[in-house]
C-alpha atoms as a PDB file:
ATOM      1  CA  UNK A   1     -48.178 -63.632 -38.179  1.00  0.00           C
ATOM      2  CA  UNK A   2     -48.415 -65.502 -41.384  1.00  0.00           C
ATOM      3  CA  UNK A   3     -50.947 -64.950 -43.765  1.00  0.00           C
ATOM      4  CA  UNK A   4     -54.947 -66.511 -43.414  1.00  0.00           C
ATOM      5  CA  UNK A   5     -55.654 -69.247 -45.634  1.00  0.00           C
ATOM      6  CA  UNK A   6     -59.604 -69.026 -46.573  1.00  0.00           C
ATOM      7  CA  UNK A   7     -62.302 -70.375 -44.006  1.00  0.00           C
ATOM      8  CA  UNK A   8     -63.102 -73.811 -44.819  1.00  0.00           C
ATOM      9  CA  UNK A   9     -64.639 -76.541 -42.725  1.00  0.00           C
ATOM     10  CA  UNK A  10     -62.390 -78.490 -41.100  1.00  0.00           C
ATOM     11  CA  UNK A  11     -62.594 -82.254 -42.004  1.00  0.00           C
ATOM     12  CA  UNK A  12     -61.022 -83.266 -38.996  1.00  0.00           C
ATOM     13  CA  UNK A  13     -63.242 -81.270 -36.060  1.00  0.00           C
ATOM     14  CA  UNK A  14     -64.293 -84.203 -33.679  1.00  0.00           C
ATOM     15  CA  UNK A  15     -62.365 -84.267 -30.438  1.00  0.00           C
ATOM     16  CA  UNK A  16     -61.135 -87.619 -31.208  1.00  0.00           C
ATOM     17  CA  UNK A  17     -59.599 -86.305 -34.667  1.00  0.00           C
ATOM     18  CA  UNK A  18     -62.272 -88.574 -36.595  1.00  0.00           C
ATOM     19  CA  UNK A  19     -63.609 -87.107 -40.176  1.00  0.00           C
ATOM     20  CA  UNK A  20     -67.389 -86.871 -38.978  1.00  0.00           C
ATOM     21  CA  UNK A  21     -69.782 -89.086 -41.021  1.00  0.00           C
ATOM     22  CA  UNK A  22     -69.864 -92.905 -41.550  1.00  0.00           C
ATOM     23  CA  UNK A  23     -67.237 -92.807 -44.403  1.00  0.00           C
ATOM     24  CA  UNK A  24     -66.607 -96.454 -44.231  1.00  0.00           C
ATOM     25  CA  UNK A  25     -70.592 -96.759 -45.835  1.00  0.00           C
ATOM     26  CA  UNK A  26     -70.310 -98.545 -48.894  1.00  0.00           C
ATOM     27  CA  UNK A  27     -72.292 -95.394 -50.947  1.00  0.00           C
ATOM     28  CA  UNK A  28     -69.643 -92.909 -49.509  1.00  0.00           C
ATOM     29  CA  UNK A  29     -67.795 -92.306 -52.635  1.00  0.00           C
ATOM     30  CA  UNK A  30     -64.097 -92.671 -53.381  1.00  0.00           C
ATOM     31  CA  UNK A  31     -63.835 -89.053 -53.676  1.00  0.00           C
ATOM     32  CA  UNK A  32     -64.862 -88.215 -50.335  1.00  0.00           C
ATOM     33  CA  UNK A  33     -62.890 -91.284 -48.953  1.00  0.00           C
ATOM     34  CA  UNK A  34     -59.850 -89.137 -50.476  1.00  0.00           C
ATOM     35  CA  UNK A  35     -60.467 -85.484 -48.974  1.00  0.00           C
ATOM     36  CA  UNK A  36     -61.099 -88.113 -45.684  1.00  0.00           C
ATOM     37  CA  UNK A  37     -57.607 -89.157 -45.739  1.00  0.00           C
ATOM     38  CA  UNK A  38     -55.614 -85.752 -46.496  1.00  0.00           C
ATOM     39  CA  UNK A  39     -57.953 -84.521 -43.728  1.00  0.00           C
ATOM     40  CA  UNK A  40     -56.613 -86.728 -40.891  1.00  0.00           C
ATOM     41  CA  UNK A  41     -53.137 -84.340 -41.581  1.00  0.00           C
ATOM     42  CA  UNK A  42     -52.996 -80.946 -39.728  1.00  0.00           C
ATOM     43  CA  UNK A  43     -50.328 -78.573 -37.941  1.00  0.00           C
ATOM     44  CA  UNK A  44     -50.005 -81.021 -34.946  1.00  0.00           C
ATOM     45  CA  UNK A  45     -50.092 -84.330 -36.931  1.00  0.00           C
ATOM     46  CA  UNK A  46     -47.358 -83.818 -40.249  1.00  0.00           C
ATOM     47  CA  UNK A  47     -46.758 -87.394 -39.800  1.00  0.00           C
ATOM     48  CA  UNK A  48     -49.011 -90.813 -39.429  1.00  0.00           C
ATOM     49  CA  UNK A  49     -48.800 -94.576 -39.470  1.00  0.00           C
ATOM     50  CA  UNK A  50     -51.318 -96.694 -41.692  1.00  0.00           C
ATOM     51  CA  UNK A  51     -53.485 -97.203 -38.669  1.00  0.00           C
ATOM     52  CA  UNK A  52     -53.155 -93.630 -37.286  1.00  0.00           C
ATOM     53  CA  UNK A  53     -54.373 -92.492 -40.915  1.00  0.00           C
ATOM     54  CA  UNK A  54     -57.664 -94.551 -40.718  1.00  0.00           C
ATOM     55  CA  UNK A  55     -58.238 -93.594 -37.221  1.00  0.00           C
ATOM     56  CA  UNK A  56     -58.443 -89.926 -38.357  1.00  0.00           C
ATOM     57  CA  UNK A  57     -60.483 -90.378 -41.182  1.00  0.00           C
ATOM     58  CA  UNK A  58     -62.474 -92.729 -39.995  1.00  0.00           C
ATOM     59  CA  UNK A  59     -61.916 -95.398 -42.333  1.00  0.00           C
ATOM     60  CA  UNK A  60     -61.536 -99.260 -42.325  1.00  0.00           C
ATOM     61  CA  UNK A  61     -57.656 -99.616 -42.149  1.00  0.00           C
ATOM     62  CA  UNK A  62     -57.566-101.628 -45.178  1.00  0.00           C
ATOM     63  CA  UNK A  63     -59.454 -98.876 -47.247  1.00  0.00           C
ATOM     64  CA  UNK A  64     -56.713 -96.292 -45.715  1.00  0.00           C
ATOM     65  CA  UNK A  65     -53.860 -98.477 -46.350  1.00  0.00           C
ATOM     66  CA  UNK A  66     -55.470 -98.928 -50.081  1.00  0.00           C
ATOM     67  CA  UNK A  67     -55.702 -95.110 -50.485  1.00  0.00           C
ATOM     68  CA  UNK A  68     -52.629 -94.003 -48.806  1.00  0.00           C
ATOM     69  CA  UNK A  69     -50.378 -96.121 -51.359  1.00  0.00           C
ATOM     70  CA  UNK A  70     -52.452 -94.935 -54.698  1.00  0.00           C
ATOM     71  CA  UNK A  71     -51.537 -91.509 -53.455  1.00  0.00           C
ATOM     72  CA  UNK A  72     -48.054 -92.455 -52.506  1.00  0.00           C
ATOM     73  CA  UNK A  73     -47.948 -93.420 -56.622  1.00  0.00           C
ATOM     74  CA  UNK A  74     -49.616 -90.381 -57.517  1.00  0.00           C
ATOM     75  CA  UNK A  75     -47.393 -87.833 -55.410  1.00  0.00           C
ATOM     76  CA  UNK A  76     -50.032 -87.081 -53.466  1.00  0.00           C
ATOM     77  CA  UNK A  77     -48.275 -88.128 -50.196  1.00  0.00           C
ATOM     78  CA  UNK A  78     -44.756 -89.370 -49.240  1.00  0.00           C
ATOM     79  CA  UNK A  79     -43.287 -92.179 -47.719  1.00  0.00           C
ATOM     80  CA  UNK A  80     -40.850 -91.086 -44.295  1.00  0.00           C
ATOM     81  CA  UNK A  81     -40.072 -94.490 -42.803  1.00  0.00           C
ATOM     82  CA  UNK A  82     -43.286 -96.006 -41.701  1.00  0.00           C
ATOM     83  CA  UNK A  83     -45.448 -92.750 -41.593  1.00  0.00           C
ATOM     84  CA  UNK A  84     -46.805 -90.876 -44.213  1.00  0.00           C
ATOM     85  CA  UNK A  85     -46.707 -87.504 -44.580  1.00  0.00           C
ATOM     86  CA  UNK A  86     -48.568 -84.720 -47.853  1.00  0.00           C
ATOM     87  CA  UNK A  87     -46.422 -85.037 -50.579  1.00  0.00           C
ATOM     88  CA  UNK A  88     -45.203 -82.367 -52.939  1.00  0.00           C
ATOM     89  CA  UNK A  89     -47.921 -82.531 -55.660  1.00  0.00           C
ATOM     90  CA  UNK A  90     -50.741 -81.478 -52.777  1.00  0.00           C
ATOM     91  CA  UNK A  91     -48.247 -78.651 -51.936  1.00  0.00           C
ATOM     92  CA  UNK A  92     -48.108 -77.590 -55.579  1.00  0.00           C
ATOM     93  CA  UNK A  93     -51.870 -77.200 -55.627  1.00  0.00           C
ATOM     94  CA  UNK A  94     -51.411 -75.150 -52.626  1.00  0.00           C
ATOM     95  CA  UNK A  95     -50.040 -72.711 -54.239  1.00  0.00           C
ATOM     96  CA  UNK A  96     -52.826 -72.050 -56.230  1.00  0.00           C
ATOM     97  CA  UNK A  97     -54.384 -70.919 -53.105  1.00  0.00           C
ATOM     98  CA  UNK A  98     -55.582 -67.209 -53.886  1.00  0.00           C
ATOM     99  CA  UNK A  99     -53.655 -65.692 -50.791  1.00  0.00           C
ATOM    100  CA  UNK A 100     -50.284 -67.468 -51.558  1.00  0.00           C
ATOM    101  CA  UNK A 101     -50.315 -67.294 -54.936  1.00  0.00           C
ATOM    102  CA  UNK A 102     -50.824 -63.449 -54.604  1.00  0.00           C
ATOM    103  CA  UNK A 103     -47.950 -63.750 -52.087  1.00  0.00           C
ATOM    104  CA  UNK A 104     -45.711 -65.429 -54.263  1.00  0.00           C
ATOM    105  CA  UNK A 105     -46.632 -63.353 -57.427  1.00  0.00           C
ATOM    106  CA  UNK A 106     -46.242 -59.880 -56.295  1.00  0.00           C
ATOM    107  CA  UNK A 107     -42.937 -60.783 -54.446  1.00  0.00           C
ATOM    108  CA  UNK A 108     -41.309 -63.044 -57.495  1.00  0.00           C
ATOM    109  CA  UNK A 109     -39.944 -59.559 -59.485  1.00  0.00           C
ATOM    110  CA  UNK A 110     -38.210 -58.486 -55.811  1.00  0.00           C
ATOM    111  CA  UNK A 111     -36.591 -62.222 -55.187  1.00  0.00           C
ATOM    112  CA  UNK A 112     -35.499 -61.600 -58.742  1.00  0.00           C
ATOM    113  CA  UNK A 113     -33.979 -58.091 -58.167  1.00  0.00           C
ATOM    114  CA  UNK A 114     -31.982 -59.423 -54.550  1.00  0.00           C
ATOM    115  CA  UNK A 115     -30.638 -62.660 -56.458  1.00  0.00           C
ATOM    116  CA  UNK A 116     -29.643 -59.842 -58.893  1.00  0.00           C
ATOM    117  CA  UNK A 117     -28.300 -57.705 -56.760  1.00  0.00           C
ATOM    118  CA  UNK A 118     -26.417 -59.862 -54.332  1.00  0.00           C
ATOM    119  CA  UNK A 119     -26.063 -63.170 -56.046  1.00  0.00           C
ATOM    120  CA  UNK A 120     -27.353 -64.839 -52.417  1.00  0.00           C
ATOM    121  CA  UNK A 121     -30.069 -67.314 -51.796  1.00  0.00           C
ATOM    122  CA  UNK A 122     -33.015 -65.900 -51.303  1.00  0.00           C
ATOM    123  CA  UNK A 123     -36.001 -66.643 -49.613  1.00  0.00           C
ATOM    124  CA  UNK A 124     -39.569 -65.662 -49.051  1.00  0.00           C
ATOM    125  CA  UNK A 125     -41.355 -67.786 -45.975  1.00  0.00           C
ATOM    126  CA  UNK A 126     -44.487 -67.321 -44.182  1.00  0.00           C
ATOM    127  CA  UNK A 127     -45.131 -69.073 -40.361  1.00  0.00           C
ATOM    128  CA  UNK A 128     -47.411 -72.129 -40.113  1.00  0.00           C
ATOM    129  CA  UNK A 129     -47.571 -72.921 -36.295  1.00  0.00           C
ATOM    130  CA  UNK A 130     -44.225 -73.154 -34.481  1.00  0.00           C
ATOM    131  CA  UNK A 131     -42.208 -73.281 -38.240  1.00  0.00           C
ATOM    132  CA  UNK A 132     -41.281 -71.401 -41.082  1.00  0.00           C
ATOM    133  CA  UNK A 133     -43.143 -72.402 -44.222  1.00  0.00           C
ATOM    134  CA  UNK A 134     -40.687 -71.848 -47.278  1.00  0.00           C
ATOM    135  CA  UNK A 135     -42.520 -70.859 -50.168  1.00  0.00           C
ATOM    136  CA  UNK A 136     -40.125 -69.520 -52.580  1.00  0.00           C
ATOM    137  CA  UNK A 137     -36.740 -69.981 -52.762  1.00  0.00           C
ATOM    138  CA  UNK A 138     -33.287 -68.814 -55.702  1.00  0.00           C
ATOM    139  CA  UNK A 139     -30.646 -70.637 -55.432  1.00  0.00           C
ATOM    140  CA  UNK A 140     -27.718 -68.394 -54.971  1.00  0.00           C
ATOM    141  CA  UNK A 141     -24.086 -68.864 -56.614  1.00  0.00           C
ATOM    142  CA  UNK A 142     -22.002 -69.140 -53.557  1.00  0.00           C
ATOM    143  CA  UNK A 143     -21.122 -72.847 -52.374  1.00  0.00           C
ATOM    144  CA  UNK A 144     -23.278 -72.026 -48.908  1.00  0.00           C
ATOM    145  CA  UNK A 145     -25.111 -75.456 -46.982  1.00  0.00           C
ATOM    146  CA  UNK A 146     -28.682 -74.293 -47.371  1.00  0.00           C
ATOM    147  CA  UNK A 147     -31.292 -77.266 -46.542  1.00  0.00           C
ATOM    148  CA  UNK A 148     -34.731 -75.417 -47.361  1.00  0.00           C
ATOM    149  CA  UNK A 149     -37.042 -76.167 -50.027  1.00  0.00           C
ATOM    150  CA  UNK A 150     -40.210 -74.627 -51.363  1.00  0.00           C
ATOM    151  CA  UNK A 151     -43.043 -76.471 -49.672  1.00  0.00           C
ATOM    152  CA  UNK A 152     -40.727 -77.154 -46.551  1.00  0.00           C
ATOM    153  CA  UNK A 153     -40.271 -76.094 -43.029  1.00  0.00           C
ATOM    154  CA  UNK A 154     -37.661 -75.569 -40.595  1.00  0.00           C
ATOM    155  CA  UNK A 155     -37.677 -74.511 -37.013  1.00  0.00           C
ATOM    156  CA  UNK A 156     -38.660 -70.825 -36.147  1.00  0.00           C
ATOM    157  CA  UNK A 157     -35.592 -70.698 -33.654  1.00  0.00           C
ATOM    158  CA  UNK A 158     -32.733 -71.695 -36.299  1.00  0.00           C
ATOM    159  CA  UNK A 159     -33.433 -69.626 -39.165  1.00  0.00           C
ATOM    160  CA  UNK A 160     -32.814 -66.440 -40.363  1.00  0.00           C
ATOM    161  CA  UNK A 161     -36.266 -65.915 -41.884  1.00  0.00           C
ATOM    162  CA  UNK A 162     -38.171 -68.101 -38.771  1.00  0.00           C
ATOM    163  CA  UNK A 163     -36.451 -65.191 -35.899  1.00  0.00           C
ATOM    164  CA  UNK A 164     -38.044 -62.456 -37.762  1.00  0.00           C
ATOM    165  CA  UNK A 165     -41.588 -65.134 -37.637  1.00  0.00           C
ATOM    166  CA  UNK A 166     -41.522 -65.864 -34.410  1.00  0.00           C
ATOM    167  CA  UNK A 167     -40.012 -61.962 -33.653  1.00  0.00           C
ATOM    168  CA  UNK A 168     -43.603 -60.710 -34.465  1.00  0.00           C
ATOM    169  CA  UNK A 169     -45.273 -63.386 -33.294  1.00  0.00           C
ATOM    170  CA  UNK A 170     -48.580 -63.826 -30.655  1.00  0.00           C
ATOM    171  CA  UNK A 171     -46.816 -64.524 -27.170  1.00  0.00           C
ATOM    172  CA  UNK A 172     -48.497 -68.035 -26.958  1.00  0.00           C
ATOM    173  CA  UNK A 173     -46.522 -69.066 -29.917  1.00  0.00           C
ATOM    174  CA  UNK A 174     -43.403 -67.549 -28.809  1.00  0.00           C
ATOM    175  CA  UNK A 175     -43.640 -69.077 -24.941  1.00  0.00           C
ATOM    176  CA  UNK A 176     -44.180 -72.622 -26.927  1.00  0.00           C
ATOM    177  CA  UNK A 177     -40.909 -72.583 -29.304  1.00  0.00           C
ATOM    178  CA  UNK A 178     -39.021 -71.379 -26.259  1.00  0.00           C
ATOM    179  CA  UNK A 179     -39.778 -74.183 -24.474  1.00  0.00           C
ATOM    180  CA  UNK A 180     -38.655 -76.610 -27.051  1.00  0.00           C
ATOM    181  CA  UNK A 181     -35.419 -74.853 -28.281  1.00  0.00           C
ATOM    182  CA  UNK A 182     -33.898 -78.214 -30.144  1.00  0.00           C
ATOM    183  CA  UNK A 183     -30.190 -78.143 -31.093  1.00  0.00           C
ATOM    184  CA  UNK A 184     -29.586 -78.795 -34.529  1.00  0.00           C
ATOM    185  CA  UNK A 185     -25.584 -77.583 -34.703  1.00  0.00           C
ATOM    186  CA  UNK A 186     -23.368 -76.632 -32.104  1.00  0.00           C
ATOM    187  CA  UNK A 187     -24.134 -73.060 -32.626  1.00  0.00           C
ATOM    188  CA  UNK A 188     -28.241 -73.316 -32.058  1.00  0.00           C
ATOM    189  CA  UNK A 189     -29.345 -70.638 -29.700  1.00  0.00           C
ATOM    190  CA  UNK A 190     -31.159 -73.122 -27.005  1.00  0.00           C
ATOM    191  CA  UNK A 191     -31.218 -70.882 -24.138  1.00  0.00           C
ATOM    192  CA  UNK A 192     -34.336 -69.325 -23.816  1.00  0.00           C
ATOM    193  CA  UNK A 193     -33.332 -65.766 -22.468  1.00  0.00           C
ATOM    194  CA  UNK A 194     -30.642 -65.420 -24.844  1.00  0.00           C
ATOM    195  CA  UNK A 195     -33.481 -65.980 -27.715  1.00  0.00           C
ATOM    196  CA  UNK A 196     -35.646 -63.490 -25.997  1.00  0.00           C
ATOM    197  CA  UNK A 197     -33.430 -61.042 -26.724  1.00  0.00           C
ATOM    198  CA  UNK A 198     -32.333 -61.885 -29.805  1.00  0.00           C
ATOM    199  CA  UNK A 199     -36.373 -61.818 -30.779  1.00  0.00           C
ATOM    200  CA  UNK A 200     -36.141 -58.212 -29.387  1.00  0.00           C
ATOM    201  CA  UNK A 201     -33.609 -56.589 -31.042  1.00  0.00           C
ATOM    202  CA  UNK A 202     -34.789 -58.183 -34.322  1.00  0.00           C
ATOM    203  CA  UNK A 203     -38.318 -55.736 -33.600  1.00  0.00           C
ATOM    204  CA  UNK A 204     -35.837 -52.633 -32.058  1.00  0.00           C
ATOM    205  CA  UNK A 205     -33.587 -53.379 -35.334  1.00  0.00           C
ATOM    206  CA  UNK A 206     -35.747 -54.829 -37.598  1.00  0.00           C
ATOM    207  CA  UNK A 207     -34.140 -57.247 -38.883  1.00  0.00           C
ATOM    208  CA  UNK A 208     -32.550 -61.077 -37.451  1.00  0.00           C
ATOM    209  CA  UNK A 209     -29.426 -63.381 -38.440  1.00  0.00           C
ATOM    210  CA  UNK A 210     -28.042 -66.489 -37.604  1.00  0.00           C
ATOM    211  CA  UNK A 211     -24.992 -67.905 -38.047  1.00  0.00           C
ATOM    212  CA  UNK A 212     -23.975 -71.449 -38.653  1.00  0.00           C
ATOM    213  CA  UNK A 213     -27.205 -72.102 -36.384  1.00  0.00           C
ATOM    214  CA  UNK A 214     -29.144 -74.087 -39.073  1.00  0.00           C
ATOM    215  CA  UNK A 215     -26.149 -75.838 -40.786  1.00  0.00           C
ATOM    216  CA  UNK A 216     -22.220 -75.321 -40.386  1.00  0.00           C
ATOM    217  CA  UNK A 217     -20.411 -72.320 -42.628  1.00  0.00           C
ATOM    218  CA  UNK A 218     -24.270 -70.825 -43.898  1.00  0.00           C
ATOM    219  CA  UNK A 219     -25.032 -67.299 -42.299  1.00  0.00           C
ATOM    220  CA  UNK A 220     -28.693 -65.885 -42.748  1.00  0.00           C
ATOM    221  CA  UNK A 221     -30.182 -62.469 -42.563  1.00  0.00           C
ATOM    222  CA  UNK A 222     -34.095 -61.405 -42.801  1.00  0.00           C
ATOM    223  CA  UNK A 223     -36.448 -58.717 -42.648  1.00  0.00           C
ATOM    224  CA  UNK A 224     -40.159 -58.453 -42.109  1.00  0.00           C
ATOM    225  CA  UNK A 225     -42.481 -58.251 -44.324  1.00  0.00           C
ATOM    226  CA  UNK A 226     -45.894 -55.735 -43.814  1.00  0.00           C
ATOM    227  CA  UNK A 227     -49.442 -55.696 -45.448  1.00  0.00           C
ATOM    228  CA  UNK A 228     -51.049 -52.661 -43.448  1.00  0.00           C
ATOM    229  CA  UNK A 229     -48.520 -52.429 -40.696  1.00  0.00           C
ATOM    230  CA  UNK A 230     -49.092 -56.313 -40.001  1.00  0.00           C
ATOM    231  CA  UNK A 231     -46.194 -58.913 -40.677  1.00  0.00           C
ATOM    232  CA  UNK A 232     -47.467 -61.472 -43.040  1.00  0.00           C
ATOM    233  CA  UNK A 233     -44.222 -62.839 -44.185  1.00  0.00           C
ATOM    234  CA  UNK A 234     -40.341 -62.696 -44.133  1.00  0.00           C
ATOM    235  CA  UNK A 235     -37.839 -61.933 -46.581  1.00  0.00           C
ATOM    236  CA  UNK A 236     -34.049 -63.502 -46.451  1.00  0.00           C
ATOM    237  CA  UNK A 237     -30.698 -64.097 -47.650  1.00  0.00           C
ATOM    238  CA  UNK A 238     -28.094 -66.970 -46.907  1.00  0.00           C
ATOM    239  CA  UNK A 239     -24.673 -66.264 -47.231  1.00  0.00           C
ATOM    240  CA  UNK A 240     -21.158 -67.703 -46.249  1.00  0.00           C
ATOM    241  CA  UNK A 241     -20.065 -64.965 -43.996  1.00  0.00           C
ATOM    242  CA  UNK A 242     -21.975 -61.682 -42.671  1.00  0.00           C
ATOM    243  CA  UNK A 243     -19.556 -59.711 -40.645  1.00  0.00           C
ATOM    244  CA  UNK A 244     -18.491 -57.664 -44.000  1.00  0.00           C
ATOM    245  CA  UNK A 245     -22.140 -57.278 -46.528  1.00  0.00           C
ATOM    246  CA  UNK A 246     -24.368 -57.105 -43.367  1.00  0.00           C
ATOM    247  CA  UNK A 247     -25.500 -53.467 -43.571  1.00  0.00           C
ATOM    248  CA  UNK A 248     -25.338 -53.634 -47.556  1.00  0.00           C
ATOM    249  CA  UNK A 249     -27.227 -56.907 -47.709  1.00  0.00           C
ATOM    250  CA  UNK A 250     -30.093 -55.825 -44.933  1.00  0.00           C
ATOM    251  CA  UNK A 251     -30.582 -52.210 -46.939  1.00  0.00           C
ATOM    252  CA  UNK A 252     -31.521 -54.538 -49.930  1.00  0.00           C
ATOM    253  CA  UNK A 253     -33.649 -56.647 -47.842  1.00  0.00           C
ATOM    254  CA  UNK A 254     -36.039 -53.366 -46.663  1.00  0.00           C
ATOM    255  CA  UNK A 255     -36.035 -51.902 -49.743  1.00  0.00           C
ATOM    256  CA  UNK A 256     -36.872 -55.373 -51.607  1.00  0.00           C
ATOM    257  CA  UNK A 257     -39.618 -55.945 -48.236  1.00  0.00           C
ATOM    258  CA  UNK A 258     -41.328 -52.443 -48.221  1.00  0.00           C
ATOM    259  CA  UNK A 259     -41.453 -52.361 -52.451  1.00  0.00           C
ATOM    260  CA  UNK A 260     -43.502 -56.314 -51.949  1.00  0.00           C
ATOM    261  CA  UNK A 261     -45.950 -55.105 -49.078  1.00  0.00           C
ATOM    262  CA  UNK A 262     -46.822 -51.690 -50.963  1.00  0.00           C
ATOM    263  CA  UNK A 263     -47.780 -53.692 -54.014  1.00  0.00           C
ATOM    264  CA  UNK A 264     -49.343 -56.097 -51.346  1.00  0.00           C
ATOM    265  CA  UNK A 265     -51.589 -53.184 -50.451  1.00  0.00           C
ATOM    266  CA  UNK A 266     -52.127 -51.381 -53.294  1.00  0.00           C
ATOM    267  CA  UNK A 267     -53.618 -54.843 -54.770  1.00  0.00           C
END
């Protein structure tokens, strides 16, 4: 289970995904035009058009389409073909978000120690919905294909760091990423009993892997990590090959996992 961000109203809670409120009034002020436009984004909507944007938020199309570039120029979203999507500088000021940035502190001295100690990739990631939410990441020295980012996601089912997620996740969440196993390399686990397994022995074992399953010739490895007994996040390494480190490189993991979620809990 990743960890709670704090309560806050959401801006889009109308059944038709509308901000509530005229905002298109000419009082309402630019500033709540704004929080109207990054509110028409959520977990099941990453990605919208121009018109899908002032749909959301309730505002004239030409007001969105005004808005929507001035943040495009100001990093606050990002072009992907004809949609838009949050851009990095919003992420940034995530963050600052009291629960991740507690997150992100405590564990920053044990990414530092594993990248020490192994010279790997490393990566700390969290679950938002049906992906795994990167939000740290050291680079590691070997010449691996690695294609996460802090700030970006990648599929629960492909990842080293997402099996563990989705290991320990509610049932609802698992059934739905089973059902929409996508193949992203020949070696994707897309069968859905063979994942149910896997997902098993990564709770009996405590720990998952993949292997060439995200991209071709990169290996990953990852352990849970606790606050209280209650997995909040997921520790990782990516590597060219595991069949030889595996034991050495997962006894890091737990020790670098159980040393972040006691200073989780003694916070």
């Amino acid at each position: 289970m990743h960890l709670a961000r704090p309560g806050r109203a959401r801006l889009t809670d109308r059944q038709d995904g509308r901000v509530p409120g005229n905002l298109s009034r000419p009082g309402a002020s630019v500033t709540s035009r704004v929080f109207a436009l990054l509110g028409a984004f959520d977990v099941e909507h990453r990605a919208l058009t121009a018109s899908e944007l002032g749909r959301r938020s309730g505002l004239p199309s030409a007001t969105a389409h005004r808005l929507a570039t001035e943040l495009v120029a100001l990093g606050g979203l990002e072009r992907s073909g004809n949609t838009y999507v949050v851009g990095r500088r919003v992420w940034d000021l995530g963050l600052l978000v009291p629960v991740q940035a507690e997150l992100r502190q405590v564990a920053a001295p044990f990414l530092q120690d594993l990248y020490a100690a192994t010279q790997a990739t490393v990566h700390l990631a969290e679950r938002d919905g049906r992906e795994a939410l990167y939000l740290d990441r050291l680079s590691g020295r070997a010449t691996v294909p690695v294609v996460s980012r802090v700030g970006g996601r990648l599929p629960l089912h492909a990842t080293g760091v997402g099996k563990v997620l989705l290991a320990h996740a509610p049932e609802d969440v698992q059934r739905a990423v089973l059902a929409d196993l996508a193949r992203i390399t020949p070696a994707t686990v897309t069968r859905p009993g063979l994942l149910r397994d896997q997902l098993e022995r990564a709770r009996r074992e405590g720990y998952a892997q993949t292997v060439d399953e995200m991209s071709a010739g990169a290996c990953s490895v990852a352990v849970p990590v606790r606050r209280g007994g209650e997995v909040i996040a997921a520790l990782g390494l990516v590597v060219p090959d595991l069949r030889r480190h595996r034991p050495r490189l997962v006894a890091a993991l737990q020790v670098a996992a159980a040393g972040i979620g006691r200073s989780l809990s003694a916070g």
